[in-house]
Protein backbone atom coordinates (compact mmCIF):
# COMPACT_ATOMS: atom_id res chain seq x y z
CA UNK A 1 78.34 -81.72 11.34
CA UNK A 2 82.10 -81.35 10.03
CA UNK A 3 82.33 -77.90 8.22
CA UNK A 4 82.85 -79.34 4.58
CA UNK A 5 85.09 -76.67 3.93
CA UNK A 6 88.08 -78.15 6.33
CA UNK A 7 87.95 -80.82 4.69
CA UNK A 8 88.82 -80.46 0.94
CA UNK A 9 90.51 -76.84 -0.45
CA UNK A 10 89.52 -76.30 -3.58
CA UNK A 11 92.70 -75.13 -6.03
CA UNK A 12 92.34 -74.12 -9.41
CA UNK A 13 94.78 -73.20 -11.64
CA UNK A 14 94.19 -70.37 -13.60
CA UNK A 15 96.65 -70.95 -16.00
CA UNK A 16 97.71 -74.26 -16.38
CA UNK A 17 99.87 -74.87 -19.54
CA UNK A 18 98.53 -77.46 -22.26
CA UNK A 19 100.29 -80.61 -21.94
CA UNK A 20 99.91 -82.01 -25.66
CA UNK A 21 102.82 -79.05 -27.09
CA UNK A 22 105.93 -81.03 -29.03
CA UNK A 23 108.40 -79.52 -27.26
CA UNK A 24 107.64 -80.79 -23.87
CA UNK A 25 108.37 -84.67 -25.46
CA UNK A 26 111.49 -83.21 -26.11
CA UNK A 27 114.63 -83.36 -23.19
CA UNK A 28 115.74 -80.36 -21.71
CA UNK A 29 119.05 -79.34 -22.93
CA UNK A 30 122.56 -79.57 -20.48
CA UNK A 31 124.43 -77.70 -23.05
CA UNK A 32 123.70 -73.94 -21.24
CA UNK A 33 122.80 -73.32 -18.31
CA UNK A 34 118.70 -72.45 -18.29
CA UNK A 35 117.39 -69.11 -17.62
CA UNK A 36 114.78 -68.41 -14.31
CA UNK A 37 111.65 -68.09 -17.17
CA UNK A 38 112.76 -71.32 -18.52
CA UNK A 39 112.84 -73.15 -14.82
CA UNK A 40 109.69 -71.41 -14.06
CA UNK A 41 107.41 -72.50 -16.82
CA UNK A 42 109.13 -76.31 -16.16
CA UNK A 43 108.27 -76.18 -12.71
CA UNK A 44 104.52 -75.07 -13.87
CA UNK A 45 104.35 -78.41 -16.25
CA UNK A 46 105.27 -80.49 -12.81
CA UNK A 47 103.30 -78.57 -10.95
CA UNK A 48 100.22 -79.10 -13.28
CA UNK A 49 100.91 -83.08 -12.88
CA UNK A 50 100.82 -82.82 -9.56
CA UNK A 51 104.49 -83.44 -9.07
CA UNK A 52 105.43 -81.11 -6.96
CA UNK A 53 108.70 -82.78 -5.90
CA UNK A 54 110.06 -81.82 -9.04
CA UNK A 55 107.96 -78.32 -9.76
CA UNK A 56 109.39 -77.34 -6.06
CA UNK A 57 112.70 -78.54 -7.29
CA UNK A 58 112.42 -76.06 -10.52
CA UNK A 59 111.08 -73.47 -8.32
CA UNK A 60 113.61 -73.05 -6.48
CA UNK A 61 116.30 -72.97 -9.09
CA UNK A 62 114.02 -70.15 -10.92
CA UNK A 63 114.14 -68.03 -7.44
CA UNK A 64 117.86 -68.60 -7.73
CA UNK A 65 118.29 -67.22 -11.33
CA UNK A 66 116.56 -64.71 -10.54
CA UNK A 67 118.04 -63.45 -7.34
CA UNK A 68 121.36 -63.69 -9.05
CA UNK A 69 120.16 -61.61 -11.78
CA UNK A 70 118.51 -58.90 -9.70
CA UNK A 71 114.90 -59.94 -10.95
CA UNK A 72 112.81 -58.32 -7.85
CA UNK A 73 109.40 -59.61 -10.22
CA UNK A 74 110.90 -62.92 -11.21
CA UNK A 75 112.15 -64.19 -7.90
CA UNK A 76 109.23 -62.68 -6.41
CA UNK A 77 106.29 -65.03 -8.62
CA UNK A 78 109.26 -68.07 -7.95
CA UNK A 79 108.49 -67.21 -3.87
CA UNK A 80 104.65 -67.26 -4.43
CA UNK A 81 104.24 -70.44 -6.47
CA UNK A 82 106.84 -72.56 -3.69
CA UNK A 83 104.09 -70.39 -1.52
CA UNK A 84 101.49 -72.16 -2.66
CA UNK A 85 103.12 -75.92 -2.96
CA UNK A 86 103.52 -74.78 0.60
CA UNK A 87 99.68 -74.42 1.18
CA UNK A 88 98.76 -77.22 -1.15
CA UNK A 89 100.78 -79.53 0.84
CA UNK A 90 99.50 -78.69 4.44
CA UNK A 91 102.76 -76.51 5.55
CA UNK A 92 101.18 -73.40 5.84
CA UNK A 93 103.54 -71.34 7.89
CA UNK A 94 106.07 -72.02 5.62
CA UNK A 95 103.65 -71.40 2.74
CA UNK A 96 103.04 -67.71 4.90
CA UNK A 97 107.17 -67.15 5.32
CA UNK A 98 107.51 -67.50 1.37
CA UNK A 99 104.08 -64.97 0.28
CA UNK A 100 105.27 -62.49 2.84
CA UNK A 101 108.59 -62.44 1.53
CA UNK A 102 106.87 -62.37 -2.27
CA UNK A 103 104.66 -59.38 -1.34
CA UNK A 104 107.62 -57.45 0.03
CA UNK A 105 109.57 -57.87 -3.39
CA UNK A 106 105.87 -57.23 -5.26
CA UNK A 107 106.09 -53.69 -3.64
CA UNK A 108 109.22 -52.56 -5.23
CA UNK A 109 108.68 -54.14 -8.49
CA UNK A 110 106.38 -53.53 -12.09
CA UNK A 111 102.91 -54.62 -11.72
CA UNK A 112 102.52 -58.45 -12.00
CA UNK A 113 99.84 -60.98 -12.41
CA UNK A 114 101.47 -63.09 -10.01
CA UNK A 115 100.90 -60.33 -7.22
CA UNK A 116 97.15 -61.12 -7.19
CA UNK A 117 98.03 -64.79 -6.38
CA UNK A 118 100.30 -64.18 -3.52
CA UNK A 119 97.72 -61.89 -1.93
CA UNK A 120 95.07 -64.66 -2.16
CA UNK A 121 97.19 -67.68 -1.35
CA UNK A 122 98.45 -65.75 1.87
CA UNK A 123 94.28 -64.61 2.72
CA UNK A 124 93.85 -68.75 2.45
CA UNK A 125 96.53 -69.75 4.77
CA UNK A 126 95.63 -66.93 7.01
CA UNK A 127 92.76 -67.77 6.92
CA UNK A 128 93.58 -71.46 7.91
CA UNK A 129 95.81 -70.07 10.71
CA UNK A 130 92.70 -68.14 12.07
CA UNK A 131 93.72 -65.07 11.05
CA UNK A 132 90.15 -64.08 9.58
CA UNK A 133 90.51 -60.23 9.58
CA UNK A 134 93.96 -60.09 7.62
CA UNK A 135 93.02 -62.87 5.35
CA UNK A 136 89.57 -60.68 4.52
CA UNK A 137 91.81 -57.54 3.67
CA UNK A 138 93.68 -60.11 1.99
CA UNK A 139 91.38 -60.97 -0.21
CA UNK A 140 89.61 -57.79 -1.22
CA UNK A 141 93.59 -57.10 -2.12
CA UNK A 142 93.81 -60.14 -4.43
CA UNK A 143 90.15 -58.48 -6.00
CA UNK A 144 91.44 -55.15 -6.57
CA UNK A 145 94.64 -55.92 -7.40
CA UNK A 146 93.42 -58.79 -10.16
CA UNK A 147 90.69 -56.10 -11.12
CA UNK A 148 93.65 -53.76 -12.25
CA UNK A 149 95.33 -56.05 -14.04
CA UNK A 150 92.07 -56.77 -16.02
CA UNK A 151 92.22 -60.20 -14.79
CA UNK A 152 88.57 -61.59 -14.90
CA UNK A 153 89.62 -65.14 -13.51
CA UNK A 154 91.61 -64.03 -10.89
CA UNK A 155 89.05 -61.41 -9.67
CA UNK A 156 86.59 -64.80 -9.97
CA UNK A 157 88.76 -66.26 -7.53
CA UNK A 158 88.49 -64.00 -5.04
CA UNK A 159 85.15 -63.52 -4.76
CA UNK A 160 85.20 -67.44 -3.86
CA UNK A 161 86.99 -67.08 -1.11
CA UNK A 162 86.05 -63.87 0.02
CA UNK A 163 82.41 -64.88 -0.37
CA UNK A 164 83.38 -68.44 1.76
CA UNK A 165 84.65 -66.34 4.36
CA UNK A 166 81.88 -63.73 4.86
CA UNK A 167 79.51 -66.74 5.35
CA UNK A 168 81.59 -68.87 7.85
CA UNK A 169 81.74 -65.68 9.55
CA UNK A 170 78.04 -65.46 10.18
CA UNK A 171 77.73 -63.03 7.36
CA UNK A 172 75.78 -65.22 5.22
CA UNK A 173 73.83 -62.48 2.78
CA UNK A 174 76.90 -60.79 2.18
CA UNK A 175 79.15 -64.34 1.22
CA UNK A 176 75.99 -65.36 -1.22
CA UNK A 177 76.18 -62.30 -3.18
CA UNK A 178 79.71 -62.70 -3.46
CA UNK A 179 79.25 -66.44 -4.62
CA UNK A 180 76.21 -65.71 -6.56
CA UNK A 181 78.26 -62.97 -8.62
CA UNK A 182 81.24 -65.26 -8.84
CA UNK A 183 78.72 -67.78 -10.92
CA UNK A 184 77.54 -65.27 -12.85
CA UNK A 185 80.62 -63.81 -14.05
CA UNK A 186 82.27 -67.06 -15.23
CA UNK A 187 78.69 -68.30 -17.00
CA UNK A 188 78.70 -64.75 -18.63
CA UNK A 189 82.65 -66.19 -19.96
CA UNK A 190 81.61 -69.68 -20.51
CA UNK A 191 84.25 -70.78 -18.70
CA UNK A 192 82.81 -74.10 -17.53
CA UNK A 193 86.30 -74.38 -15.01
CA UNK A 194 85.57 -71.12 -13.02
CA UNK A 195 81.83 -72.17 -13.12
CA UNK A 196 82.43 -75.49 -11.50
CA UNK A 197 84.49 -73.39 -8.66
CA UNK A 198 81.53 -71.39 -7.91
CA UNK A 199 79.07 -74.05 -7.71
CA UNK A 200 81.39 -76.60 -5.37
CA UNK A 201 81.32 -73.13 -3.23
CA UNK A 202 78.06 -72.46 -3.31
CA UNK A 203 77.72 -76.41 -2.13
CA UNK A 204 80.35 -75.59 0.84
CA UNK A 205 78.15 -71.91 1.46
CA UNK A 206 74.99 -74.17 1.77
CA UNK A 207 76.77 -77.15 3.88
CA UNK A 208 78.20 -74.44 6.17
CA UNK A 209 74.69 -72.85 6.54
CA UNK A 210 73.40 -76.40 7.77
CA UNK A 211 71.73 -76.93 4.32
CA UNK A 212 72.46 -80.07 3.24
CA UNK A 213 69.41 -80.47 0.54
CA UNK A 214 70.72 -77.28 -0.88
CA UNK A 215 74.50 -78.04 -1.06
CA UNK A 216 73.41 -81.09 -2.82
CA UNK A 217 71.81 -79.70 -5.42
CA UNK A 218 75.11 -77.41 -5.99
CA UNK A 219 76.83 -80.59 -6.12
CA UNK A 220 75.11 -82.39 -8.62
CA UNK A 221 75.10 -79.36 -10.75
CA UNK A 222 78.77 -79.77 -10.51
CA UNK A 223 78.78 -82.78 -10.86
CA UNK A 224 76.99 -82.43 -14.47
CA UNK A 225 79.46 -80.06 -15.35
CA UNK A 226 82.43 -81.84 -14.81
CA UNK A 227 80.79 -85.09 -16.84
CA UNK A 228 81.04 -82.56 -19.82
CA UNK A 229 84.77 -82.61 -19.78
CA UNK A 230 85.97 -85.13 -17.90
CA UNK A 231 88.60 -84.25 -15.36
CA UNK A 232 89.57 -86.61 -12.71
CA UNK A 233 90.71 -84.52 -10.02
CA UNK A 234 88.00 -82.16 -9.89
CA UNK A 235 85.46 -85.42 -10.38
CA UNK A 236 87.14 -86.56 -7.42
CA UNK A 237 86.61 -82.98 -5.15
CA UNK A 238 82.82 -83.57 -6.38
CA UNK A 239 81.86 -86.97 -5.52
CA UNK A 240 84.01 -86.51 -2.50
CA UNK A 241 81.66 -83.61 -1.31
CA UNK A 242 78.65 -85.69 -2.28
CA UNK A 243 79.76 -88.48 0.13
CA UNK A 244 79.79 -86.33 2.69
CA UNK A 245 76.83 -84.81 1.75
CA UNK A 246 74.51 -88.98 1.73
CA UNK A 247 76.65 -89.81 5.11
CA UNK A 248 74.82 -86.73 7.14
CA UNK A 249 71.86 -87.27 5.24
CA UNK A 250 71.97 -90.53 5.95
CA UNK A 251 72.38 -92.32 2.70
CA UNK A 252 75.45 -94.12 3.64
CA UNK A 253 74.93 -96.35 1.03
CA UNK A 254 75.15 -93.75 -2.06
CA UNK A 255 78.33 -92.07 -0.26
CA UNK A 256 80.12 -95.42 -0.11
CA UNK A 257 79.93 -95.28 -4.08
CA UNK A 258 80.45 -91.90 -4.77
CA UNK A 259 83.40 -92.36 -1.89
CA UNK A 260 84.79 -95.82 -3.53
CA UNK A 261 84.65 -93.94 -6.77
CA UNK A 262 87.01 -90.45 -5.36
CA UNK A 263 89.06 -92.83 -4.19
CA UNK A 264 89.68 -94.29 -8.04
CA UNK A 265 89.77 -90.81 -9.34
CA UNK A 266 92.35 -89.34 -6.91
CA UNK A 267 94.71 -92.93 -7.36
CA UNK A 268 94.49 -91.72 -10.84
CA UNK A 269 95.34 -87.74 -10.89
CA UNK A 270 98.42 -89.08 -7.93
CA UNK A 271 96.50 -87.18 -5.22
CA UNK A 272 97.68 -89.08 -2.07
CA UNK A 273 95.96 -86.47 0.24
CA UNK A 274 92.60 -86.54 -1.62
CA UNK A 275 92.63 -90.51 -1.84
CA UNK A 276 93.60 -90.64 2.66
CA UNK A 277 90.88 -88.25 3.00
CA UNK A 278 88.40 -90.56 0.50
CA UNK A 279 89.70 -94.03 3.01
CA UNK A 280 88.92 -91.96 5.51
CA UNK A 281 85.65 -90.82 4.87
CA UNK A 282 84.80 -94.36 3.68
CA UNK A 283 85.94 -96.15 6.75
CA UNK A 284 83.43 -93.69 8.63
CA UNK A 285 80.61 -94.38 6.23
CA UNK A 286 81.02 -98.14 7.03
CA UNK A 287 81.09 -97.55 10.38
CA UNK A 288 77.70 -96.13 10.39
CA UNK A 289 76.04 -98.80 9.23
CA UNK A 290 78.00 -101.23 11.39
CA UNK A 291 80.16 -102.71 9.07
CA UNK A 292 83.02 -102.75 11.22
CA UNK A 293 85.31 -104.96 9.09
CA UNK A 294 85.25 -103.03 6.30
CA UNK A 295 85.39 -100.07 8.19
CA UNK A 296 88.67 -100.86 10.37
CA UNK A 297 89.75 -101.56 6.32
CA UNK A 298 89.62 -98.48 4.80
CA UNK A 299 90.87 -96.76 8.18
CA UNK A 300 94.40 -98.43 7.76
CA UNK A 301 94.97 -97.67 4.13
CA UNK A 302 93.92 -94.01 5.10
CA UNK A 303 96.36 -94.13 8.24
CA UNK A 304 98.82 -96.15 5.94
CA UNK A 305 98.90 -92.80 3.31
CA UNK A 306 98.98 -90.54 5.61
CA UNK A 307 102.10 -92.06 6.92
CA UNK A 308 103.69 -92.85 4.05
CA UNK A 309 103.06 -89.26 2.54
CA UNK A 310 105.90 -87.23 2.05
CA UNK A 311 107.86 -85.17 -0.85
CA UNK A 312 111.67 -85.68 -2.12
CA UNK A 313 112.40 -83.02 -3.13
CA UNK A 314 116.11 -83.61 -5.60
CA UNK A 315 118.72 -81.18 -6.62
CA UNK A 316 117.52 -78.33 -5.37
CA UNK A 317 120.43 -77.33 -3.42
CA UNK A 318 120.79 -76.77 0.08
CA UNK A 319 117.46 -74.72 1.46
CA UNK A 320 115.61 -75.56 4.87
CA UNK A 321 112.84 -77.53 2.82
CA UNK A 322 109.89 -78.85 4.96
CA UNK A 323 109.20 -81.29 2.16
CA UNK A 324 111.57 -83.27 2.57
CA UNK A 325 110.87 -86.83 3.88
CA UNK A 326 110.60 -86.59 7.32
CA UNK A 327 112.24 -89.99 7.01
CA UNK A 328 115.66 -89.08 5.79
């Protein structure tokens, strides 16, 4: 059974900005030259949209302002969100360089909410790189440090992945509780977006545990959730996980609709990795029931994505970027 939890990461943004305010239909100005808050929150509306081409691009330039301007706490929060492109995209050592050299400027700089997200983007891609024990400290970091700051959605995040950890260790009482508390705590908010995080990981806890009636039922609940407030990409992460979920039960049928229908959903939020992943997962669930056409089908448009994937990245001066097309 393929531990769920390689499959899809789950990333939610804490803070996205609203993307209905007048001033973003207006065009940015040439007339001065834009200060590193300015580039920053511009990257963050890309970034949001999933284009991270251009929010790398803005990145960048903010981590430039800043440096130029001596702003350790600036140029440090510039470092952790190009971090976490980094880790979103898949290049996680480079994703590691940039949070390492975050946290070093974090450490001689005012406290900052951004400090709590470098420490748990760096436990997740140490975590990916097997480094279980430092991405563990790294996480109970990210909780204490969020838990200072009197940051309830950050300290909500943590116990996710902390809680994911513990029970793909083995330590499966332990990574409940931390779930279990995580759900709590955002119900106790009503925040319906931290709620949905804790049941798609309770789903992955139960999946991981060899539970697959259990995770299900996480799912769904999910699954109601999200049909609340409709949100395509995090539709898309839930019917994706409910494929999964009919294939091993073996329901292929239901997980070539809730598959056909993650692939729609990720088309539409531009998430090329989560749509590959949804061919793939399809061409597999054809396969089982020996429907070899359509299954050799929906293996070349994955393979075709994954080749074609790749980010520009434009003006953002000369850097070793490893998101540039591999093409060029």
């Amino acid at each position: 059974m393929t531990p769920l939890h390689l499959l899809v990461t789950l990333v939610l943004s804490a803070g996205a900005w609203p993307l209905d305010e007048p001033w973003l239909l207006q065009p940015v100005s040439s007339a001065r030259t834009l200060k590193g808050d300015e580039l920053l929150r511009i990257g963050e509306i890309h970034d949001v949209q999933n284009h991270f081409a251009e929010a790398l691009t803005y990145y960048e330039r903010a981590r430039e302002s800043f440096r130029a301007t001596k702003q350790r706490q600036g140029e440090a929060t510039a470092l952790t969100k190009i971090g976490s492109i980094f880790e979103r995209q898949g290049w996680r050592e480079h994703a590691a360089e940039q949070l390492r050299d975050a946290l070093a400027l974090f450490s001689k700089a005012p406290a900052s909410p951004a400090h709590g997200d470098a420490l748990l983007t760096l436990g997740k891609v140490s975590a990916w790189l097997g480094s279980r024990e430092e991405a563990g400290r790294l996480f109970e970091r990210a909780m204490d440090r969020y838990s200072r700051s009197r940051n309830v959605q950050g300290v909500v995040l943590a116990r996710i992945q902390l809680g994911l950890l513990r029970i793909s260790d083995g330590l499966t009482e332990e990574g409940l509780l931390f779930l279990e508390q995580a759900l709590k705590e955002a119900r106790n908010r009503q925040d319906n977006d931290q709620a949905l995080a804790a049941l798609l990981a309770l789903g992955d806890a139960r999946w991981i545990m060899d539970e697959p009636d259990a995770a299900k039922q996480y799912y769904e609940g999910a699954l109601a959730l999200v049909e609340q407030r409709p949100q395509a990409g995090m539709e898309a992460v839930v019917r994706y996980r409910m494929s999964v979920i009919y294939g091993a039960i073996g329901q292929q049928e239901k997980g070539i609709g809730l598959a056909k229908r993650a692939v729609t959903l990720y088309q539409s939020s531009r998430d090329s990795s989560g749509e590959a992943a949804s061919w793939a997962l399809l061409a597999s669930l054809y396969e089982a029931l020996g429907q070899h056409q359509e299954a050799d089908e929906a293996g070349q448009r994955a393979l075709a994505i994954f080749r074609q994937r790749h980010v520009v990245v434009h003006a953002a001066g000369p850097s070793e970027n490893p998101l540039l097309s591999e093409s060029e």
